[in-house]
Structures are given as C-alpha cells and as structure tokens.
C-alpha atoms as a PDB file:
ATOM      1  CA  UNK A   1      86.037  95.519  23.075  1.00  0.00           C
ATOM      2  CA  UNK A   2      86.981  92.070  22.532  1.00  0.00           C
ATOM      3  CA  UNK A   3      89.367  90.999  19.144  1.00  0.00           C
ATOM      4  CA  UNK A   4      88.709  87.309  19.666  1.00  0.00           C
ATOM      5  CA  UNK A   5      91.457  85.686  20.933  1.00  0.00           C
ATOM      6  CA  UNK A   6      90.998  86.641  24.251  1.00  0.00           C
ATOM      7  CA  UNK A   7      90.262  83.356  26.562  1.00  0.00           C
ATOM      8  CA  UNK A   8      87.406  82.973  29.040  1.00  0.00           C
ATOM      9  CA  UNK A   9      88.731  82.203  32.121  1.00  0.00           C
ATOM     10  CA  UNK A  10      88.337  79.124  33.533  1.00  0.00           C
ATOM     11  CA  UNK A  11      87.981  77.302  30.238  1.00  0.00           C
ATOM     12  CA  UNK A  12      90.139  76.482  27.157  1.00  0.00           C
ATOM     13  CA  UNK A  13      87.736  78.100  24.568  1.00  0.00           C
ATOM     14  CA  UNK A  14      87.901  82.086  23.622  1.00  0.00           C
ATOM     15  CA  UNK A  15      85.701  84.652  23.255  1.00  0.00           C
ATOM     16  CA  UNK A  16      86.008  83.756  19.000  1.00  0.00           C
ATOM     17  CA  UNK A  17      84.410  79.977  19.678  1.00  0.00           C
ATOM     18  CA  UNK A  18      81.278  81.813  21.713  1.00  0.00           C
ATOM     19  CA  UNK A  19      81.447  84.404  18.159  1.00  0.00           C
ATOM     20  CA  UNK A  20      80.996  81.409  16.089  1.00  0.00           C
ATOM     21  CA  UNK A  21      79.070  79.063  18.127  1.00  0.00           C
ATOM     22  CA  UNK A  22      76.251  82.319  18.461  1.00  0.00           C
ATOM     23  CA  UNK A  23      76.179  84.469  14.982  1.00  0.00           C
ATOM     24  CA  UNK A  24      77.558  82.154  12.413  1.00  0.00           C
ATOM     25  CA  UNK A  25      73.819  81.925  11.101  1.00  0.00           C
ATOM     26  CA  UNK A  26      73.008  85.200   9.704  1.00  0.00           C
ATOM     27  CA  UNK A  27      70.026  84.382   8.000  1.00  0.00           C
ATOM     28  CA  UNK A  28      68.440  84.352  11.435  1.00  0.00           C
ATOM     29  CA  UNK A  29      66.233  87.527  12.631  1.00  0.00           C
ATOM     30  CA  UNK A  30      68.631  88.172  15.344  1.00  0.00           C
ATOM     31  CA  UNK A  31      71.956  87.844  13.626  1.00  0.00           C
ATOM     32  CA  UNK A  32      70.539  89.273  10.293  1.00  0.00           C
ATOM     33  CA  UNK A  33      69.526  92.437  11.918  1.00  0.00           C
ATOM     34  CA  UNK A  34      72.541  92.711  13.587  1.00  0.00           C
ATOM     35  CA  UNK A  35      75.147  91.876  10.374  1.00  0.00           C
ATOM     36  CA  UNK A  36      72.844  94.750   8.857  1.00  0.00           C
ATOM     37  CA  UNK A  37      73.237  97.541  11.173  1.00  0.00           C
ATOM     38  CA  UNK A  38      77.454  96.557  10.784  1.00  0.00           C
ATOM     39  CA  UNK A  39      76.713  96.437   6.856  1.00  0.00           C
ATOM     40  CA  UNK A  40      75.455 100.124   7.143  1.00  0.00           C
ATOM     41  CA  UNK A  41      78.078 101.046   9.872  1.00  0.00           C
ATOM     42  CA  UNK A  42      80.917  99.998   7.517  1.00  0.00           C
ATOM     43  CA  UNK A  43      79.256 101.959   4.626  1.00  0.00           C
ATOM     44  CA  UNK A  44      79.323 105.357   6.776  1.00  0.00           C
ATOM     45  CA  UNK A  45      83.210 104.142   8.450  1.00  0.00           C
ATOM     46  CA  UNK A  46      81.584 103.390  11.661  1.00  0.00           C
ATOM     47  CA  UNK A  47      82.804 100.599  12.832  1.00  0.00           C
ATOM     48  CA  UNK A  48      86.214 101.483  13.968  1.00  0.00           C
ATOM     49  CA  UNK A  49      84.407 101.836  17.538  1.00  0.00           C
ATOM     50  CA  UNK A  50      82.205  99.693  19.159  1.00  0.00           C
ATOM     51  CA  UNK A  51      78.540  99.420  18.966  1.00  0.00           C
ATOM     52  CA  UNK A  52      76.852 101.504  21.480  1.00  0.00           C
ATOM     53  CA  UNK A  53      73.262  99.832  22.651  1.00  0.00           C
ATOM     54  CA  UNK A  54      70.507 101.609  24.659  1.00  0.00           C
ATOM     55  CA  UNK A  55      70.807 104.417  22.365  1.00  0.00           C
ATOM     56  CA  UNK A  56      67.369 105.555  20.770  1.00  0.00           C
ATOM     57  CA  UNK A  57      68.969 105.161  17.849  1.00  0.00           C
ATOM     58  CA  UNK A  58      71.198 102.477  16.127  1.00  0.00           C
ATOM     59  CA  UNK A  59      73.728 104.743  15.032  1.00  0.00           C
ATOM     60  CA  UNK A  60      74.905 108.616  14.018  1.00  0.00           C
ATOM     61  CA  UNK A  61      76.447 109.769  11.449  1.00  0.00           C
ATOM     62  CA  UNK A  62      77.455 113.657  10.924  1.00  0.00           C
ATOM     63  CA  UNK A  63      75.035 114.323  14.018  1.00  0.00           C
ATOM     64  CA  UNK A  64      72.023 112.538  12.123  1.00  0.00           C
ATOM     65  CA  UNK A  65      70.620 109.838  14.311  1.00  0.00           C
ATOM     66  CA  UNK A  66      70.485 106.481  11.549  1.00  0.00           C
ATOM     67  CA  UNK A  67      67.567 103.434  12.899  1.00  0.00           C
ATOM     68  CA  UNK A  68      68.012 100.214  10.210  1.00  0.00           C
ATOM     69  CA  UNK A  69      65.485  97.816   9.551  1.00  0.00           C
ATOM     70  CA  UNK A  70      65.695  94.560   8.272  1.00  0.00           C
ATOM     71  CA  UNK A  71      63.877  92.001   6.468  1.00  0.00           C
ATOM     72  CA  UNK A  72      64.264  88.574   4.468  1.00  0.00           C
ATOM     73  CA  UNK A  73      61.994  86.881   2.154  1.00  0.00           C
ATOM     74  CA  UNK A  74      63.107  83.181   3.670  1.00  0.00           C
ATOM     75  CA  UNK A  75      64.551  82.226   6.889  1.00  0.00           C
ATOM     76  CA  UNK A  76      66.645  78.721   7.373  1.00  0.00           C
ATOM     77  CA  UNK A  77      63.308  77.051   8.581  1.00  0.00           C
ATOM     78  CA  UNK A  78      60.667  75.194   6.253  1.00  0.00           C
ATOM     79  CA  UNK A  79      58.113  78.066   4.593  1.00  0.00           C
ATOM     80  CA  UNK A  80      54.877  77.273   2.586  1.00  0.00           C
ATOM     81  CA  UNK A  81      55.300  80.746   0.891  1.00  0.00           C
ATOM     82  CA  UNK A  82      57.695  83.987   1.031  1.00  0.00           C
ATOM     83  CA  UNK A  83      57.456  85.336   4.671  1.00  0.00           C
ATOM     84  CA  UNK A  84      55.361  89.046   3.678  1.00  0.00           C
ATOM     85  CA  UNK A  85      58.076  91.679   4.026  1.00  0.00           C
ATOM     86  CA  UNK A  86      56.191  94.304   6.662  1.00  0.00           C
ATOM     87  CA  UNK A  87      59.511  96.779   9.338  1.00  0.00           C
ATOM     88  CA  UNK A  88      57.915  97.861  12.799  1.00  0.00           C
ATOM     89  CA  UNK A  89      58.412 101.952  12.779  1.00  0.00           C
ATOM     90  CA  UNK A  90      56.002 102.521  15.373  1.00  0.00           C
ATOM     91  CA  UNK A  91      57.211 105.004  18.353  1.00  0.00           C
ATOM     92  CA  UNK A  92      59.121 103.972  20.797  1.00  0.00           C
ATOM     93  CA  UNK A  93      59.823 105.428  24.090  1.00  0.00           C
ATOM     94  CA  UNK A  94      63.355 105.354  24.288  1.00  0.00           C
ATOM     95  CA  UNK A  95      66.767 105.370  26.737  1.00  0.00           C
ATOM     96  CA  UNK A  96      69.209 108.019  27.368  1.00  0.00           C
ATOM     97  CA  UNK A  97      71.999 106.404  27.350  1.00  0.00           C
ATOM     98  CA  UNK A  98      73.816 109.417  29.112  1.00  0.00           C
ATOM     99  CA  UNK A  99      71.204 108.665  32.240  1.00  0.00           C
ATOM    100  CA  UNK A 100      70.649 104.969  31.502  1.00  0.00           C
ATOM    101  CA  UNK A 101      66.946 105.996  32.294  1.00  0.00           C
ATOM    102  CA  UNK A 102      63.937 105.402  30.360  1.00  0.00           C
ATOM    103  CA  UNK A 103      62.420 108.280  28.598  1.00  0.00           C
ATOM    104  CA  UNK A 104      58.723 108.897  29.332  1.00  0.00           C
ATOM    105  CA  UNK A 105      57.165 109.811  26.134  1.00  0.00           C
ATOM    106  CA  UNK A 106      56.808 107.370  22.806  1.00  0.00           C
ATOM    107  CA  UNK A 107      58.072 109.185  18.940  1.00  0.00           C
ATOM    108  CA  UNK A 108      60.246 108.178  16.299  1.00  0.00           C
ATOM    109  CA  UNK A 109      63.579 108.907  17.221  1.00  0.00           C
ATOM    110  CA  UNK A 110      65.840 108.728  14.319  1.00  0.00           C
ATOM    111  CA  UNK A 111      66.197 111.279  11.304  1.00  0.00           C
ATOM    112  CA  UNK A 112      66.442 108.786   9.083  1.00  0.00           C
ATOM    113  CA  UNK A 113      65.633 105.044   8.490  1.00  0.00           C
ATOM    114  CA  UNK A 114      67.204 102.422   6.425  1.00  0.00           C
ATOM    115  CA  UNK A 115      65.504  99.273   5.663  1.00  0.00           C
ATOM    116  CA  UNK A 116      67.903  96.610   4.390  1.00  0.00           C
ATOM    117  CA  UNK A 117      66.372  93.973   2.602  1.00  0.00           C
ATOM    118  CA  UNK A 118      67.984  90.561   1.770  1.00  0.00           C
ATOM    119  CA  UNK A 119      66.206  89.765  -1.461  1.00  0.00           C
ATOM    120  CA  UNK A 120      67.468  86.287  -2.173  1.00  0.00           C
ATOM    121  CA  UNK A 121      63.848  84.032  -2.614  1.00  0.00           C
ATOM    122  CA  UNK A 122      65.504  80.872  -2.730  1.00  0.00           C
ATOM    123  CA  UNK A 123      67.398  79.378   0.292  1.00  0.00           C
ATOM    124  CA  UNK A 124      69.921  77.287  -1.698  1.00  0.00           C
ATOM    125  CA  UNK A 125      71.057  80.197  -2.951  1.00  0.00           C
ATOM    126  CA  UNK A 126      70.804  82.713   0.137  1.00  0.00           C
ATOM    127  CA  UNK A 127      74.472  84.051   0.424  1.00  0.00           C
ATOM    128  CA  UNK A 128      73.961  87.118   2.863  1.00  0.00           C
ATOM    129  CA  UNK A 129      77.866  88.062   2.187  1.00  0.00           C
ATOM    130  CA  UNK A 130      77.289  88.870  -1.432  1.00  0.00           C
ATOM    131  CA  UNK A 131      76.206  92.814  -1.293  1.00  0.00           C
ATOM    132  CA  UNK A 132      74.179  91.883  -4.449  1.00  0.00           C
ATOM    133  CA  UNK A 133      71.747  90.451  -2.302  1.00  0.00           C
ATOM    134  CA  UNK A 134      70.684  92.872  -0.233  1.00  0.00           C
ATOM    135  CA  UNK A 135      68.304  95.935  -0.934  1.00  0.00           C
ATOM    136  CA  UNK A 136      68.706  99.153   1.152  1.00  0.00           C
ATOM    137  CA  UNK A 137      65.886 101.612   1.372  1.00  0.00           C
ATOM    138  CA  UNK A 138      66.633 104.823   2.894  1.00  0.00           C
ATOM    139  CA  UNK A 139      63.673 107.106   4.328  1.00  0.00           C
ATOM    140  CA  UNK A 140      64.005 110.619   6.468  1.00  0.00           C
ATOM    141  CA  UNK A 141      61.440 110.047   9.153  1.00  0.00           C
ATOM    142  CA  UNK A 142      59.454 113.478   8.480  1.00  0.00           C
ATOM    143  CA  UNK A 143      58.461 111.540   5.169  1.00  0.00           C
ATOM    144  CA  UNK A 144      57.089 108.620   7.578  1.00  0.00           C
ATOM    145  CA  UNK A 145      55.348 111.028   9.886  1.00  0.00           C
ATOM    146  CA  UNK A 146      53.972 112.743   6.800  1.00  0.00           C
ATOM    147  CA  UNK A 147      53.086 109.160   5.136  1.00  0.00           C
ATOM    148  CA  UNK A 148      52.368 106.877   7.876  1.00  0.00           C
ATOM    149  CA  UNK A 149      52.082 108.551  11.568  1.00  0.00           C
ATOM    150  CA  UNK A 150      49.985 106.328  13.138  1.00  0.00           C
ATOM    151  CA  UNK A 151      51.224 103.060  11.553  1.00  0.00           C
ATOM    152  CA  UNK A 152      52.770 100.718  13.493  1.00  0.00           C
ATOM    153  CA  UNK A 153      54.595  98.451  10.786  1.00  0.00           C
ATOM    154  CA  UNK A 154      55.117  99.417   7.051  1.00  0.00           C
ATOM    155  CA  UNK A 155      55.212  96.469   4.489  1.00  0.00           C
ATOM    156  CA  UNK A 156      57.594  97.027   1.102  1.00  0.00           C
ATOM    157  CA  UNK A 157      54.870  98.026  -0.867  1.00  0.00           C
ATOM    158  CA  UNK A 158      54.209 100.937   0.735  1.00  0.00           C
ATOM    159  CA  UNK A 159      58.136 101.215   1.638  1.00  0.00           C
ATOM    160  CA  UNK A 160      58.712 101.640  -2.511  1.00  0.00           C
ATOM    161  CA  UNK A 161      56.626 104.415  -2.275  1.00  0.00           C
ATOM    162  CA  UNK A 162      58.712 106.527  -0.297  1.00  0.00           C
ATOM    163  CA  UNK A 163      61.889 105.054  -1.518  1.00  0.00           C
ATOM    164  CA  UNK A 164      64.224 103.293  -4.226  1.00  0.00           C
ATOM    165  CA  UNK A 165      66.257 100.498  -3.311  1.00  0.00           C
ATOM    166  CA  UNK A 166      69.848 101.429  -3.243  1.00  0.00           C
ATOM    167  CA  UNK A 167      72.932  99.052  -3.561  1.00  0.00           C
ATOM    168  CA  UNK A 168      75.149  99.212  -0.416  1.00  0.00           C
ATOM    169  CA  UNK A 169      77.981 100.823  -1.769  1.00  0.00           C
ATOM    170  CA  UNK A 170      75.590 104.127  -2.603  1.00  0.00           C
ATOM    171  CA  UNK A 171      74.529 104.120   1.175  1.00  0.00           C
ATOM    172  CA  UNK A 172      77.151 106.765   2.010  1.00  0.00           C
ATOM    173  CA  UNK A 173      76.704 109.662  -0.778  1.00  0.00           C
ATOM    174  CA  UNK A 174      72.694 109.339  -0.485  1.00  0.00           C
ATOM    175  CA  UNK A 175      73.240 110.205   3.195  1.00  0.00           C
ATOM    176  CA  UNK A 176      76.125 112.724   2.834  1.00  0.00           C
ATOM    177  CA  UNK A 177      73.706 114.179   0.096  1.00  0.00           C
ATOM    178  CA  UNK A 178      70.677 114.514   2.465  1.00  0.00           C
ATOM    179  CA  UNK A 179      72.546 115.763   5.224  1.00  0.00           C
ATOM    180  CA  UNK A 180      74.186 118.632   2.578  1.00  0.00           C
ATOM    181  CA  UNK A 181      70.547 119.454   1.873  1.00  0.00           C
ATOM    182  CA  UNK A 182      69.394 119.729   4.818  1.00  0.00           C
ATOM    183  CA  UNK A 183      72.252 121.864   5.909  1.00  0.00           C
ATOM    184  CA  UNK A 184      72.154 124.142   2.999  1.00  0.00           C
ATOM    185  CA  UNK A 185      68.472 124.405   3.576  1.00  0.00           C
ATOM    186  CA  UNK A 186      69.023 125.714   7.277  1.00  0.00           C
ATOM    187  CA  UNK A 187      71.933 127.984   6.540  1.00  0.00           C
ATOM    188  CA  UNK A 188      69.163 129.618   4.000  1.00  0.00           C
ATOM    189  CA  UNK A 189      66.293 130.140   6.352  1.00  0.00           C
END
C-alpha cells in the first residue's frame, strides 16, 4: 500500500500527483463509486487495510459480505433534466479471490446492499465531502430476492420501498443491529 510520497521511478512526480491528477473529481461515476465504498468502509473501521478487489463482494464486516451502490442526481457534464436514479443488482458470476478463478454460476453475492445516494440537485452546490449530502439505503439481499429476483436494475422508487435513507454516521449500528438479529435468530432455531 502506497502513503503518497513514495516517487515513481524514473520521474520527479509521486505516487500523490497520479492520486490527484486521477480521483480529485468525485462527482464522476468512477471516483464517486469508489469515495462511497471508502465512505462506508470508514463507517464500519475498515479502512485501516487496503481495499481488496476481485472479491464478489466490496467488503465484510463481522463475516457479512457488504456490495454498495451508488448514484447521483447530476454529474459535472451539461444535463437537460436530473439523471433517473435506477443501481444494477442483477447476478453476477463472480471471482474467488482465493483461486483468482472465475466462478461458473451467476447470484447475488452479498448479504447485504447499501445504496449511497448523493442527493445534491444542483451542481453549484454539489459538495460530495459534506455527509449531509449523501443518502444511504441499506437492504439484506433475501429482501431483494423476495422483492425483485429477476430484476436487473432497481430505481429509488422502488429502493424506498424496501428501505429508509439513513445518514452515514447510523451506517454502523443498523448493520451491527442486523447482524445481532440475525445471530440471535440462529442461536434460537
């Protein structure tokens, strides 16, 4: 893992220039959904190690396998209208990143989803650092089997259904409170 001030060799610039030069727009698909996942890491106290790709899953907490979502309302490009919120959840066949092999069959990995909305409408005053901006929806994935098996993408609409928005800093005790239950409700059977 890289701190930042590490130098690429061969050049004068360090690892920290490439950091800015690439993700310093966040508002961007790519560097949204990433700053996401690390806003839901650093909720649960994850990020003390490094991100692990080619998981089927974009993180675990307390042995619960965690996919996030993301979505914006606006992106730093000219828009006639508010971009239609809509998260792909369809199945995915996935990699074991023990064998780095792909695994042959297609299903919803993760125990649990969490769609992170930012919910600023206006890009002059988009500010994707302020927590107050962002909307996090957190679903257990037997209610989207139950709700929506064969659906491929799941717009907020139907996403409100299944879930309240939470604020970022309740992230942690909804998921330390649906992992209790779920616990409790095995050590009963």
């Amino acid at each position: 893992m890289y701190l930042g001030f590490e130098k690429i060799k061969g050049s004068d610039t360090k690892i920290l220039d490439f950091w800015k030069w690439a993700c310093s727009d966040i508002v961007i698909p790519s560097n949204r959904d990433d700053f996401a996942l690390f806003l839901v890491a650093n909720a649960l106290e994850l990020t003390k190690m490094p991100r692990i790709y080619w998981e089927n899953s974009d993180l675990r907490y307390r042995k619960k396998k965690i996919n996030i979502k993301t979505a914006a309302f606006i992106e730093h490009w000219k828009q006639k209208r508010l971009k239609r919120l809509s998260f792909d959840i369809s199945p995915k066949r996935g990699a074991d990143a023990a064998t780095q092999g792909s695994l042959t069959y297609r299903n919803r990995y993760p125990e649990i989803y969490i769609f992170a909305v930012l919910n600023q409408k206006e890009l002059k005053n988009i500010d994707v650092l302020a927590l107050d901006q962002w909307q996090f929806y957190i679903v257990r994935t037997e209610a989207l089997d139950r709700e929506h098996f064969d659906t491929r993408k799941i717009g907020i609409r139907a996403l409100t259904k299944l879930a309240s928005p939470v604020h970022h800093s309740r992230i942690k005790p909804i998921l330390d409170d649906i992992i209790d239950y779920d616990l409790g409700e095995r050590l009963v059977l």
